[in-house]
PDB file of N, CA and C in Angstrom:
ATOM      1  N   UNK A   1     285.153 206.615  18.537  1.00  0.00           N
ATOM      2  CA  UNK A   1     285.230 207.067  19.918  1.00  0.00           C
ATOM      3  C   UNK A   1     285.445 205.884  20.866  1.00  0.00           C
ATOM      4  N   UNK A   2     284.905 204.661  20.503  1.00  0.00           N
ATOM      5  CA  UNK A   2     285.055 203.476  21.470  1.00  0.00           C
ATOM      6  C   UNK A   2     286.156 203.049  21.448  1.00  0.00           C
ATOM      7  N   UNK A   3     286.718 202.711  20.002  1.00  0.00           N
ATOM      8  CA  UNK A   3     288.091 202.198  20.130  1.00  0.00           C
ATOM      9  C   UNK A   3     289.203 203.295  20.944  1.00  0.00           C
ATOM     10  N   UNK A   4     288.789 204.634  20.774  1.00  0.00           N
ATOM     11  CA  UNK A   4     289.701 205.165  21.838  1.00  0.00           C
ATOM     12  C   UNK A   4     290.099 205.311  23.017  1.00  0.00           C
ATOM     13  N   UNK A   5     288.593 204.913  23.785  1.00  0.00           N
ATOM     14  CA  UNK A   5     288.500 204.522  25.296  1.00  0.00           C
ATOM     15  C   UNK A   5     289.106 203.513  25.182  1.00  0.00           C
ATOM     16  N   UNK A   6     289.420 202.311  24.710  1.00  0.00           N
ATOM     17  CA  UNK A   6     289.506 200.902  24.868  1.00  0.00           C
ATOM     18  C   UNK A   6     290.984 201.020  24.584  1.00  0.00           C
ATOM     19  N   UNK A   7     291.389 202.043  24.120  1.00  0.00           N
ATOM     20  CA  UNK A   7     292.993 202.089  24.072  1.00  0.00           C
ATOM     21  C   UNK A   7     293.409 202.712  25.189  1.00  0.00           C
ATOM     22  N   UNK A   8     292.706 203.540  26.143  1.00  0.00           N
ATOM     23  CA  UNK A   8     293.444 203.898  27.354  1.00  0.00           C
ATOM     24  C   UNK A   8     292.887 203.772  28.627  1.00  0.00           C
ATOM     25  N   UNK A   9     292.558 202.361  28.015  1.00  0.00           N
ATOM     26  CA  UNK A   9     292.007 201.666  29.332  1.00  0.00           C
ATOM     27  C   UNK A   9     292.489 200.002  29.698  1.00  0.00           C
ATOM     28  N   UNK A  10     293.353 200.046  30.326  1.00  0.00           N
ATOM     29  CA  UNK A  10     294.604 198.691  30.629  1.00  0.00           C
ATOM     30  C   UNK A  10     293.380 197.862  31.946  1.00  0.00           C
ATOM     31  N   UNK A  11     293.425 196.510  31.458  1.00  0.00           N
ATOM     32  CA  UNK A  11     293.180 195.589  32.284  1.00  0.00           C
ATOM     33  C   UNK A  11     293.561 194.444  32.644  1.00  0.00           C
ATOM     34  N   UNK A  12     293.461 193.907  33.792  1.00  0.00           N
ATOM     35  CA  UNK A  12     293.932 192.553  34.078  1.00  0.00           C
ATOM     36  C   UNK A  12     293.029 191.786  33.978  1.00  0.00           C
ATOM     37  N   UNK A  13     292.971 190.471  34.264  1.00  0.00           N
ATOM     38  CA  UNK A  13     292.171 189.489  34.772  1.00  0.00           C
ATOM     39  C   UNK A  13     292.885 188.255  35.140  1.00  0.00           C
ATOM     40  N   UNK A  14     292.803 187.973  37.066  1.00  0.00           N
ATOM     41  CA  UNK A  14     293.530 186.807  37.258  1.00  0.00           C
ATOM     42  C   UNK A  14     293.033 185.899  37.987  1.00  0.00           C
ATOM     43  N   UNK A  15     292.928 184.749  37.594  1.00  0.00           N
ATOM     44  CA  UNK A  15     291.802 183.594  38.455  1.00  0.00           C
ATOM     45  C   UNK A  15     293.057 182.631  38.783  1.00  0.00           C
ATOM     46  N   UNK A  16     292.768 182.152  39.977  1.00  0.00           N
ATOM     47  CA  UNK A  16     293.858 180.644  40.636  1.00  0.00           C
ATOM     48  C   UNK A  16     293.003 179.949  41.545  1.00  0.00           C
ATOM     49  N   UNK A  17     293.594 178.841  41.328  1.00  0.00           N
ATOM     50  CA  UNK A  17     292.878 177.492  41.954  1.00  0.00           C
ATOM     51  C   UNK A  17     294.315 177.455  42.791  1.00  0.00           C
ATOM     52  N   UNK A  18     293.924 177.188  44.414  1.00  0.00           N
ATOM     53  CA  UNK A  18     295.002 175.717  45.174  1.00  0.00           C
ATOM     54  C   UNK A  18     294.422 175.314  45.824  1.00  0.00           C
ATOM     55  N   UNK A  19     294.634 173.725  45.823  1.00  0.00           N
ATOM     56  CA  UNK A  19     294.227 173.093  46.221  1.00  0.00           C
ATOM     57  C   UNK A  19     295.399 172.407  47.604  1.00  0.00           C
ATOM     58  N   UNK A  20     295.032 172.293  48.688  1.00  0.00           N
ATOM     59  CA  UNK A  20     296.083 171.876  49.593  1.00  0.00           C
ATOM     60  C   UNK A  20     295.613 170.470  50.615  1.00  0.00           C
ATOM     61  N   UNK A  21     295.840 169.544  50.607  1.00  0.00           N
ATOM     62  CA  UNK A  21     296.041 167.973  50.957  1.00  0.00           C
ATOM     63  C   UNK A  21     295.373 167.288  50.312  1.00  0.00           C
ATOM     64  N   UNK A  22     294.502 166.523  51.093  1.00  0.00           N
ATOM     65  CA  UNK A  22     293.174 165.351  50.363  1.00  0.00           C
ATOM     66  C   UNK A  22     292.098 165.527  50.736  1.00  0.00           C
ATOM     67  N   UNK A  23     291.222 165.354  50.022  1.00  0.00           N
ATOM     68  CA  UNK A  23     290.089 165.037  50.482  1.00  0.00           C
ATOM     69  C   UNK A  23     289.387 163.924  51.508  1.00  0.00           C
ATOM     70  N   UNK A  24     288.885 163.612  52.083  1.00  0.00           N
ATOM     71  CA  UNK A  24     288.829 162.532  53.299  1.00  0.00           C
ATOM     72  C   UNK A  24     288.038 161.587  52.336  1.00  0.00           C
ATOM     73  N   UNK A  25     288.918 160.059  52.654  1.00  0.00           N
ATOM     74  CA  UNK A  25     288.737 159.450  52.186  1.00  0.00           C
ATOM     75  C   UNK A  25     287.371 158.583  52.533  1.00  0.00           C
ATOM     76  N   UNK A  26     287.173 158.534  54.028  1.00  0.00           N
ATOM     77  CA  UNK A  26     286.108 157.574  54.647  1.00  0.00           C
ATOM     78  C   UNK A  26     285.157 158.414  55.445  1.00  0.00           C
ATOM     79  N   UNK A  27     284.413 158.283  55.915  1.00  0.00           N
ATOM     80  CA  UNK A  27     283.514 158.333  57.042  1.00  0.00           C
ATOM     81  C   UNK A  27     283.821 158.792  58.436  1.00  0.00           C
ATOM     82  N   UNK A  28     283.695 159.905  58.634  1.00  0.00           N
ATOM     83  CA  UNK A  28     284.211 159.762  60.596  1.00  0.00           C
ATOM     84  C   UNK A  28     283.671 158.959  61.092  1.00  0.00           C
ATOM     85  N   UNK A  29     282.251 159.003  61.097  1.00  0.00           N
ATOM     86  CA  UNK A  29     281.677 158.592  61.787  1.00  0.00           C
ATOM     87  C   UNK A  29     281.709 157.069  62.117  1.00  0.00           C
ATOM     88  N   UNK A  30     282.507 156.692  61.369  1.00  0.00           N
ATOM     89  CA  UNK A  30     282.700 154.673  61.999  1.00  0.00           C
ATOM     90  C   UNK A  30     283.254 154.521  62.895  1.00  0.00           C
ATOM     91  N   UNK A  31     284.410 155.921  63.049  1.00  0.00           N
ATOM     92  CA  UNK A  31     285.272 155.442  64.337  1.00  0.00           C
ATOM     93  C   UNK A  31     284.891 155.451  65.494  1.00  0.00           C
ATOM     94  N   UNK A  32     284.925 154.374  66.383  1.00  0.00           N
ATOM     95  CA  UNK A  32     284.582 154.186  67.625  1.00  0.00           C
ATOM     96  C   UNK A  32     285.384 154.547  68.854  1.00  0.00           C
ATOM     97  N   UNK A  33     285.255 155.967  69.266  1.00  0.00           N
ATOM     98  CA  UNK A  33     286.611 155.917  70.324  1.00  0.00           C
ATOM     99  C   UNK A  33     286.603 154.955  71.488  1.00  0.00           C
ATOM    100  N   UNK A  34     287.685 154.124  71.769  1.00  0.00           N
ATOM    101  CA  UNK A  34     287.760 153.651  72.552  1.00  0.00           C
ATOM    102  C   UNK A  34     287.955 152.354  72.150  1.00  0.00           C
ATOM    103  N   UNK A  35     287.873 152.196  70.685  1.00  0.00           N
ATOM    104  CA  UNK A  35     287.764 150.803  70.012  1.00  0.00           C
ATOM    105  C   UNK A  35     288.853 150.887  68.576  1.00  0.00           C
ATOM    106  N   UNK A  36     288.282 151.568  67.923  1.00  0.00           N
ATOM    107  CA  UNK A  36     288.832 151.899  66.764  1.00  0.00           C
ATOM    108  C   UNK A  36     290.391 152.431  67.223  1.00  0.00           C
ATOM    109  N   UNK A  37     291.303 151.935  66.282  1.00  0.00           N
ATOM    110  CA  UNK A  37     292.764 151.402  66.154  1.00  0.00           C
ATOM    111  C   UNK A  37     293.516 152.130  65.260  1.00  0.00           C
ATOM    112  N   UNK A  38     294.787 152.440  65.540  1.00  0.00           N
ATOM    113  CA  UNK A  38     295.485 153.209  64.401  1.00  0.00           C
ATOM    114  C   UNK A  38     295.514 152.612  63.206  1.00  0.00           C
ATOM    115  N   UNK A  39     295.221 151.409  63.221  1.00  0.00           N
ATOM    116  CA  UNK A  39     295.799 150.760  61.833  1.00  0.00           C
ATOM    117  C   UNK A  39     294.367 150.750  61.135  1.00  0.00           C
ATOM    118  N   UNK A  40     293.204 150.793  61.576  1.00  0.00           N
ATOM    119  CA  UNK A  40     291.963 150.978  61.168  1.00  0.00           C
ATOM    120  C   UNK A  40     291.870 152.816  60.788  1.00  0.00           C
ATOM    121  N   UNK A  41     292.264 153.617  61.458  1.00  0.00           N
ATOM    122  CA  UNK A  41     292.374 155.052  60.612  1.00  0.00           C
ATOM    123  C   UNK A  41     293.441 155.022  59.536  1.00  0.00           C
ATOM    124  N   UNK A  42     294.220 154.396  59.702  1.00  0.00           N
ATOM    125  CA  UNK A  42     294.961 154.151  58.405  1.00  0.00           C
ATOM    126  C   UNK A  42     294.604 153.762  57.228  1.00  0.00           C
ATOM    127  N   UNK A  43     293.689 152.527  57.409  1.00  0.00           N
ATOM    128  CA  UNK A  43     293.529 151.637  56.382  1.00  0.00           C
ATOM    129  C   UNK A  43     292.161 152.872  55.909  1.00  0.00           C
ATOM    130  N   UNK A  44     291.030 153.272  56.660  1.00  0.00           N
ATOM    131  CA  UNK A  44     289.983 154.267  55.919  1.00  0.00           C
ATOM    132  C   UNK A  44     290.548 155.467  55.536  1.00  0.00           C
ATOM    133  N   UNK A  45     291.518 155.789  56.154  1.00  0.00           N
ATOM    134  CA  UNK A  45     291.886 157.482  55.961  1.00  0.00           C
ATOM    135  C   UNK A  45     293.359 157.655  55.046  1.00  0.00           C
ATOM    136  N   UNK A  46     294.011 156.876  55.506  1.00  0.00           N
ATOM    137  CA  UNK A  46     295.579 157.144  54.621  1.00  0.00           C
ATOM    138  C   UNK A  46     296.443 157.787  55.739  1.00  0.00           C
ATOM    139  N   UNK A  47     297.475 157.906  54.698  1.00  0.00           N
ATOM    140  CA  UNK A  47     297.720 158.626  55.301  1.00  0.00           C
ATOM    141  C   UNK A  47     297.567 159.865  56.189  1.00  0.00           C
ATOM    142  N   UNK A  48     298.293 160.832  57.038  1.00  0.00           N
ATOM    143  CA  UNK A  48     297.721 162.076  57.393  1.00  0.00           C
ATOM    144  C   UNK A  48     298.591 162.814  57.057  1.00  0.00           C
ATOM    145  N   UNK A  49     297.720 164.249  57.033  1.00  0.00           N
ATOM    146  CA  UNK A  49     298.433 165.309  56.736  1.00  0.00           C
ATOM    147  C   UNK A  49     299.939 165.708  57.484  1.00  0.00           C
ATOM    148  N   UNK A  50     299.310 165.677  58.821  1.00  0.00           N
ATOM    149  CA  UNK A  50     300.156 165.968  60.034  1.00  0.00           C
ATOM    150  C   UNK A  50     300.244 164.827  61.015  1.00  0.00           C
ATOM    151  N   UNK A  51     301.625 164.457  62.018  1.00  0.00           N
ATOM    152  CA  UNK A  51     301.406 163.634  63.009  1.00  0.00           C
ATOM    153  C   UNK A  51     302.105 164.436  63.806  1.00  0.00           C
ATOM    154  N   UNK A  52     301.465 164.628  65.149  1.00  0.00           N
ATOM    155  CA  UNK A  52     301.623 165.332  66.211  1.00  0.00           C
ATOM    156  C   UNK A  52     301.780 164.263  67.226  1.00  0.00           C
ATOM    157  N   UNK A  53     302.567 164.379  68.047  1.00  0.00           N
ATOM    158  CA  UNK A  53     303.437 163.720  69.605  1.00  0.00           C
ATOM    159  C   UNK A  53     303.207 164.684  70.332  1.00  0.00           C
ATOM    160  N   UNK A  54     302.109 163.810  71.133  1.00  0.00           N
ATOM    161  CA  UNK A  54     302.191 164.142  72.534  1.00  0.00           C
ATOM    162  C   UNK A  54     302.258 163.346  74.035  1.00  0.00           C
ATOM    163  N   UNK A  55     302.009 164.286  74.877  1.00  0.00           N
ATOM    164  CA  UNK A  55     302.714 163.420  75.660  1.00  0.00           C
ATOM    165  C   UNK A  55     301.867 162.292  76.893  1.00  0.00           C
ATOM    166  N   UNK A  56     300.560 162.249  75.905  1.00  0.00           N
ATOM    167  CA  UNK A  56     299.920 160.914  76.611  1.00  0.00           C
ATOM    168  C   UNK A  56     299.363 159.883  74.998  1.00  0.00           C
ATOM    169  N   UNK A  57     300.273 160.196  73.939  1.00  0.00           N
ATOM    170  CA  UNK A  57     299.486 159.680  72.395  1.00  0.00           C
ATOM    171  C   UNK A  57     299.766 160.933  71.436  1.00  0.00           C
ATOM    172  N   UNK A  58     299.433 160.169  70.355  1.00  0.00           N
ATOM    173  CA  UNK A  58     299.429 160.813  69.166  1.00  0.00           C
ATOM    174  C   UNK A  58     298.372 161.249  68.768  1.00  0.00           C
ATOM    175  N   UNK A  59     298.223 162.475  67.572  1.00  0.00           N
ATOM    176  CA  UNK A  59     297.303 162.724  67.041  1.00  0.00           C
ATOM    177  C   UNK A  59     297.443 162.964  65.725  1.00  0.00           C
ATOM    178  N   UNK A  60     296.448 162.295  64.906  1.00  0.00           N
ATOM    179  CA  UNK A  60     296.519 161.996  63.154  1.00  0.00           C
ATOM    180  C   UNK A  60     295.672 163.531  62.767  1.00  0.00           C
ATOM    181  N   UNK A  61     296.336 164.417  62.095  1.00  0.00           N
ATOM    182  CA  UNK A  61     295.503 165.738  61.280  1.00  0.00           C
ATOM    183  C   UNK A  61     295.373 165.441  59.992  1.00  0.00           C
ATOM    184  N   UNK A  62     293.783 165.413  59.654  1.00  0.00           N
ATOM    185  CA  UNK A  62     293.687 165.401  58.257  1.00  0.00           C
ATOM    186  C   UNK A  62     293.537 166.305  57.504  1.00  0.00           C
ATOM    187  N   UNK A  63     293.816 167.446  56.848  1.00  0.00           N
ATOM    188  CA  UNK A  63     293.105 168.406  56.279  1.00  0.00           C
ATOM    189  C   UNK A  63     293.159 168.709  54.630  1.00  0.00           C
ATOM    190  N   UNK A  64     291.875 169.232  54.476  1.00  0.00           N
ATOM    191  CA  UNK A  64     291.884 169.109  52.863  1.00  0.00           C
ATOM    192  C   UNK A  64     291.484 170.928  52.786  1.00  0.00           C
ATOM    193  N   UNK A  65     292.223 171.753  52.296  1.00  0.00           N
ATOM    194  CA  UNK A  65     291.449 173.340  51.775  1.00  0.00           C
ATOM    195  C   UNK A  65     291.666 173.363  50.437  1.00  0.00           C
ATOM    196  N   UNK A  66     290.245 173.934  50.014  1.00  0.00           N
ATOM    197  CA  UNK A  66     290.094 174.422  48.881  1.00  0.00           C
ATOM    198  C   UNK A  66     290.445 175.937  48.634  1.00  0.00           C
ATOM    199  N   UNK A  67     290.702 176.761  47.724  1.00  0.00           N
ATOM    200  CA  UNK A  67     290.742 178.056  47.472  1.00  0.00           C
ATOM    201  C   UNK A  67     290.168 178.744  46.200  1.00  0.00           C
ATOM    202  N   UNK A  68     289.459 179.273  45.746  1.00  0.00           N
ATOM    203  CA  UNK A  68     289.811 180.076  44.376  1.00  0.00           C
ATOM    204  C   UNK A  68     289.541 181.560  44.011  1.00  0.00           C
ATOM    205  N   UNK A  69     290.551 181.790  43.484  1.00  0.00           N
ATOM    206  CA  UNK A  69     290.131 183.099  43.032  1.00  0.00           C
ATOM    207  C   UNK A  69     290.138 183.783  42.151  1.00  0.00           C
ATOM    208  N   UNK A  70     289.562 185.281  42.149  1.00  0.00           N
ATOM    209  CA  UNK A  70     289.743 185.786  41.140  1.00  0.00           C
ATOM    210  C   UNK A  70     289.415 187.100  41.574  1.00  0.00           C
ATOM    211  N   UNK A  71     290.459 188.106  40.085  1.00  0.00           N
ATOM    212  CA  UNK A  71     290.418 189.331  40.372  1.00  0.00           C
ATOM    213  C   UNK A  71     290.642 189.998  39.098  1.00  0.00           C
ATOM    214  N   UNK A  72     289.745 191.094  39.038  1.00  0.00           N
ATOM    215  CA  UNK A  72     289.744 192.111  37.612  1.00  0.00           C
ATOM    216  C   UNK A  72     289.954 193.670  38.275  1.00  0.00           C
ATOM    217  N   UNK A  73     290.948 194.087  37.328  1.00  0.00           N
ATOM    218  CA  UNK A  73     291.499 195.441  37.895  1.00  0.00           C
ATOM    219  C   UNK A  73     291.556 196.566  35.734  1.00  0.00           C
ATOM    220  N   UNK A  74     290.686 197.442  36.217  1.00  0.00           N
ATOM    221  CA  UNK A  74     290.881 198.189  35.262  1.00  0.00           C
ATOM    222  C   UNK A  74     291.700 199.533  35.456  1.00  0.00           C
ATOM    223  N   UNK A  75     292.828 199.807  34.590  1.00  0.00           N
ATOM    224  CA  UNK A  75     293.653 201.061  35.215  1.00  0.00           C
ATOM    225  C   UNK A  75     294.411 201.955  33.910  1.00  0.00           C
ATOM    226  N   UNK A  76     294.627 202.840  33.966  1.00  0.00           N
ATOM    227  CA  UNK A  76     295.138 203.833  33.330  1.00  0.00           C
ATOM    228  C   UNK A  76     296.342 203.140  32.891  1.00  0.00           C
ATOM    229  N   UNK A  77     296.587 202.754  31.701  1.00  0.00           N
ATOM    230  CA  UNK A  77     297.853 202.599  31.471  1.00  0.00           C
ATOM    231  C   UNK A  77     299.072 203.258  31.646  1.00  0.00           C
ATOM    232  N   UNK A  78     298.948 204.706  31.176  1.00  0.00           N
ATOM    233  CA  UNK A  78     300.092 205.740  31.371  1.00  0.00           C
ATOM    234  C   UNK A  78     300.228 206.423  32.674  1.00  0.00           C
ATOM    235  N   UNK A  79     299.420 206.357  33.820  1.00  0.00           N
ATOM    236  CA  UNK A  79     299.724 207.007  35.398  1.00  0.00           C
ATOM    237  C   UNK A  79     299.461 205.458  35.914  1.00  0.00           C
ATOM    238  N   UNK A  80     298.837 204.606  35.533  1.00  0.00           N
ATOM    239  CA  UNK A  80     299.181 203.131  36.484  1.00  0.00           C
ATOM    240  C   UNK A  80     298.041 203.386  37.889  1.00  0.00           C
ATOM    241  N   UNK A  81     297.020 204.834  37.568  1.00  0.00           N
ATOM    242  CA  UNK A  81     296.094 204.152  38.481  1.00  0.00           C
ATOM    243  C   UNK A  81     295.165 203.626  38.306  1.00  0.00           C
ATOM    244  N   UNK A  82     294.668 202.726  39.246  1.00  0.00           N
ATOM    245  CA  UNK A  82     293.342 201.822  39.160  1.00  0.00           C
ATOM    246  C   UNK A  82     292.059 202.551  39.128  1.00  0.00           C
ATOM    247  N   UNK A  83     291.143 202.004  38.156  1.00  0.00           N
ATOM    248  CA  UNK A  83     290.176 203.037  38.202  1.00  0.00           C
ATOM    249  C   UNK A  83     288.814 201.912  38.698  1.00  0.00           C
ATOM    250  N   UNK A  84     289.109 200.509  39.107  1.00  0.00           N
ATOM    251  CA  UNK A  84     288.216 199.791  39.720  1.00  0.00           C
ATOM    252  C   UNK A  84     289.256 198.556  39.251  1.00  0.00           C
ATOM    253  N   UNK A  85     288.860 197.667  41.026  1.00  0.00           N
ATOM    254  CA  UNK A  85     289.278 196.523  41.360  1.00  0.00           C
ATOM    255  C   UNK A  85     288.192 195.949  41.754  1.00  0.00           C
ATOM    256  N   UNK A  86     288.024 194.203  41.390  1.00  0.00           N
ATOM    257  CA  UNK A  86     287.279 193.106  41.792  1.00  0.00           C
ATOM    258  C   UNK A  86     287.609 192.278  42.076  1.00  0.00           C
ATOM    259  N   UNK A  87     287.721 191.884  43.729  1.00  0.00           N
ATOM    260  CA  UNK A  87     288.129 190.534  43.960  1.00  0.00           C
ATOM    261  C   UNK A  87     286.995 189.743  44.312  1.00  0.00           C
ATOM    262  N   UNK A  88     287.589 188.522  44.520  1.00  0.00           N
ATOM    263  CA  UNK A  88     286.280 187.025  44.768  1.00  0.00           C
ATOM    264  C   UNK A  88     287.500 186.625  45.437  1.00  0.00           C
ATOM    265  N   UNK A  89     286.942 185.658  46.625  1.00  0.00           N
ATOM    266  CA  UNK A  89     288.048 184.436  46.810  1.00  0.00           C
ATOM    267  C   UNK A  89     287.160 183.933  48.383  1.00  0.00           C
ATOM    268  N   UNK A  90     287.236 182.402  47.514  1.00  0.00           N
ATOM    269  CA  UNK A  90     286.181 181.318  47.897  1.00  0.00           C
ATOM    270  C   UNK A  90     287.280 180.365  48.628  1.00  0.00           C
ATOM    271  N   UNK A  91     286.970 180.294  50.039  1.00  0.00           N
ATOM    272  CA  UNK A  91     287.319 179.430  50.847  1.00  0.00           C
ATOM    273  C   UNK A  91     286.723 177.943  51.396  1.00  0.00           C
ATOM    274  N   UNK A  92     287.024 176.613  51.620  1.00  0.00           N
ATOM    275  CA  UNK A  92     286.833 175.635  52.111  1.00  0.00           C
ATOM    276  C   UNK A  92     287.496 175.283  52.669  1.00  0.00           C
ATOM    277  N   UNK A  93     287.246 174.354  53.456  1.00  0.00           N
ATOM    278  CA  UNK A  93     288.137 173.373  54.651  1.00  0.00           C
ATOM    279  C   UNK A  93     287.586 172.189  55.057  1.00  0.00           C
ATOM    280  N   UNK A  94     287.814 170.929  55.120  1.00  0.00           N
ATOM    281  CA  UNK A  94     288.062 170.067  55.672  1.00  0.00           C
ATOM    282  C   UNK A  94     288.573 169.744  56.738  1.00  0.00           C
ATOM    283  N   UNK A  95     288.726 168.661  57.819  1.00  0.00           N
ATOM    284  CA  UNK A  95     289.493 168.460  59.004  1.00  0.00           C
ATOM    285  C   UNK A  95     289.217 167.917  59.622  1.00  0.00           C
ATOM    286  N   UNK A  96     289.808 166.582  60.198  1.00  0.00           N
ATOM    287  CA  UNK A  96     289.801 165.757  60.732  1.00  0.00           C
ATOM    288  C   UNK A  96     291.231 165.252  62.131  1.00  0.00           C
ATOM    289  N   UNK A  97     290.520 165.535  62.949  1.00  0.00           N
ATOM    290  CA  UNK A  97     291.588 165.282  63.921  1.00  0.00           C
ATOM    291  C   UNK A  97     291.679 163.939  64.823  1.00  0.00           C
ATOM    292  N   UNK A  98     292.649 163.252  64.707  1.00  0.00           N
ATOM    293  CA  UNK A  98     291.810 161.758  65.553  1.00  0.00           C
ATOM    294  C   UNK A  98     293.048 161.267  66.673  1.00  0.00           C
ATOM    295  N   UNK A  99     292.535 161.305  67.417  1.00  0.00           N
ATOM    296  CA  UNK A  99     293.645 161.284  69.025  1.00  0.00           C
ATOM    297  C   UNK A  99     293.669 160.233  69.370  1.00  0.00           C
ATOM    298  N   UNK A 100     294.884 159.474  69.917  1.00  0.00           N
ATOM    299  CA  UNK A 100     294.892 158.116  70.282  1.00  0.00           C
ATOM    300  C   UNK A 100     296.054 158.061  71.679  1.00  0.00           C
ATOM    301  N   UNK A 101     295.288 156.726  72.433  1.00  0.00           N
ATOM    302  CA  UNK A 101     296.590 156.676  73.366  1.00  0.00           C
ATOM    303  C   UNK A 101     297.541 156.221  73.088  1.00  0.00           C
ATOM    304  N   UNK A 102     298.279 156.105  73.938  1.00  0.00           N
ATOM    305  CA  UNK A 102     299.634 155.304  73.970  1.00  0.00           C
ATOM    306  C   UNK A 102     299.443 153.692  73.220  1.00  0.00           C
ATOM    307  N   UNK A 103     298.601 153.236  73.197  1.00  0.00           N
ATOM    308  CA  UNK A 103     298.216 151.913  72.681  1.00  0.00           C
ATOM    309  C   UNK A 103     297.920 151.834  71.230  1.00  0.00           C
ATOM    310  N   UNK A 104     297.691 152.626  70.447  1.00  0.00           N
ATOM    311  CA  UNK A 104     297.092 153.642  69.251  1.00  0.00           C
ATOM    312  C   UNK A 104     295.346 153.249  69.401  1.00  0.00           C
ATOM    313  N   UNK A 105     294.904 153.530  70.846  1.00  0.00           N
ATOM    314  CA  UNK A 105     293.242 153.255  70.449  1.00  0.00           C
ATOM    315  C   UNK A 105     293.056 154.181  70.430  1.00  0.00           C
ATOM    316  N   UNK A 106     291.803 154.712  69.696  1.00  0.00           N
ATOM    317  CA  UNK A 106     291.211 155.872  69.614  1.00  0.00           C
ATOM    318  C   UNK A 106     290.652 156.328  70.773  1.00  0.00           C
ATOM    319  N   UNK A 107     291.019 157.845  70.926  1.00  0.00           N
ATOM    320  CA  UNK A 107     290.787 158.039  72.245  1.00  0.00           C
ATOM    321  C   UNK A 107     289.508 159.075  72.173  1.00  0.00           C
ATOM    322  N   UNK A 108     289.535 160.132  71.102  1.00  0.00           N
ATOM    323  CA  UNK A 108     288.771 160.757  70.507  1.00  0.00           C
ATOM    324  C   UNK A 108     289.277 161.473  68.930  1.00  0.00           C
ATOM    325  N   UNK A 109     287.699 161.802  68.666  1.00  0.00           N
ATOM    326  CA  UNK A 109     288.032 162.391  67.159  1.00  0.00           C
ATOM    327  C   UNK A 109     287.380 163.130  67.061  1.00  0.00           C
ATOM    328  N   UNK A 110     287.124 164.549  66.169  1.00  0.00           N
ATOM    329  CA  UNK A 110     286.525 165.762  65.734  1.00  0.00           C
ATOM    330  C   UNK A 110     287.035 166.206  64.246  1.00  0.00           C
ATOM    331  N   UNK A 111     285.341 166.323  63.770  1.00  0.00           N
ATOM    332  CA  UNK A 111     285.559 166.469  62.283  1.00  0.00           C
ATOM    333  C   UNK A 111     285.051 168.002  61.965  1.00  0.00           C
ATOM    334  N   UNK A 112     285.578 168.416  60.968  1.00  0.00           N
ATOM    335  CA  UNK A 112     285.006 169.860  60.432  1.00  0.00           C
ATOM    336  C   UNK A 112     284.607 169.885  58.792  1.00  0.00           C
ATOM    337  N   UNK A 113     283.819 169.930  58.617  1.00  0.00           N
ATOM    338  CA  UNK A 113     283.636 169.318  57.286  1.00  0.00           C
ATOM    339  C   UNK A 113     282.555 170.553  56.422  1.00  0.00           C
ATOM    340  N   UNK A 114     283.356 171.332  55.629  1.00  0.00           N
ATOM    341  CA  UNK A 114     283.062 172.519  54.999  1.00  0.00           C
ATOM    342  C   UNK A 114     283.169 172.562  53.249  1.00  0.00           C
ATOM    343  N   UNK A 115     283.637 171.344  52.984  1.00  0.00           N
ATOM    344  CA  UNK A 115     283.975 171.415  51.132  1.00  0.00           C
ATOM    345  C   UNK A 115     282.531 171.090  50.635  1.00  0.00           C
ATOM    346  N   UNK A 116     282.401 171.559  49.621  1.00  0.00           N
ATOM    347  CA  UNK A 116     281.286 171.088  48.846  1.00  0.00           C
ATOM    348  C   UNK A 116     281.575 171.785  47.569  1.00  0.00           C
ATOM    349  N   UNK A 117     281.060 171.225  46.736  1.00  0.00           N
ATOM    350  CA  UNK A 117     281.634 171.864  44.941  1.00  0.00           C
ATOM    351  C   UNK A 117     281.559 173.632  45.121  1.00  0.00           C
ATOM    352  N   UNK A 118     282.293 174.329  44.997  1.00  0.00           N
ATOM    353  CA  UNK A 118     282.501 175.492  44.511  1.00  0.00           C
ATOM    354  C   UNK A 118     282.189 176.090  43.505  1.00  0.00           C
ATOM    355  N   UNK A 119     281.248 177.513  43.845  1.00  0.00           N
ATOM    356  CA  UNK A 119     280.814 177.818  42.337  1.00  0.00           C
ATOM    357  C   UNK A 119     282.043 178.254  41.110  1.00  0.00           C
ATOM    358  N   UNK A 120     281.332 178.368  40.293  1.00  0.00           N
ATOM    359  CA  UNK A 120     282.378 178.738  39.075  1.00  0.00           C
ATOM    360  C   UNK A 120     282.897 180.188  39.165  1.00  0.00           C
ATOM    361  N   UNK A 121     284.037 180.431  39.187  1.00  0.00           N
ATOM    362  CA  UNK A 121     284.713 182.192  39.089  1.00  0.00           C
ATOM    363  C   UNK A 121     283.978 182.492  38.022  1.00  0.00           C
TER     364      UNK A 121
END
């Protein structure tokens, strides 16, 4: 009798990881606005994700998101309907924004800082 349920009963199972920029390399907190220098967010941070022009300075975007997921769908093989769906999907973010004048001093910066190890799907 079991093996017969188990024959007309179709399932999926699909888990994905993306991962999208870097992780921050340094510390916000060293930068000194008003002191701290483009070539000093460079040298702690790297590159950036994004460089934005504007029209009193630039601004360096750092961002790092995590994602993962997963999903189990059990369904009728021969009519194709679902007879139960399970999703998960685990979000993070990172972000670092650091504004500078015309001079590249730091003019201000704001961090968002949300990654931390992710449980297991």
């Amino acid at each position: 009798m079991l093996v017969g349920v188990l024959v007309i009963v179709a399932g999926g199972c699909t888990i994905g990881r993306y991962y999208t920029g870097a992780p921050l390399h340094g510390e916000p907190s060293v930068l000194v606005d008003g002191q701290s220098t483009r070539s000093d967010v460079l040298q702690i941070f790297g590159p950036p994700t994004v460089i934005t022009h504007q029209t009193d300075g630039d601004a360096f975007v750092y961002s790092y998101q995590q994602e993962n997921t997963s999903e189990l769908r059990l369904q009728d093989p021969i009519t194709g309907v679902n007879w139960f769906t399970y999703n998960r999907d685990l979000n993070q973010r990172d972000r670092l924004v650091v504004i500078f004048d015309f001079t590249g001093v730091v003019r201000g910066h704001a961090v968002e800082h949300h990654v931390e190890e992710l449980p297991a799907l």
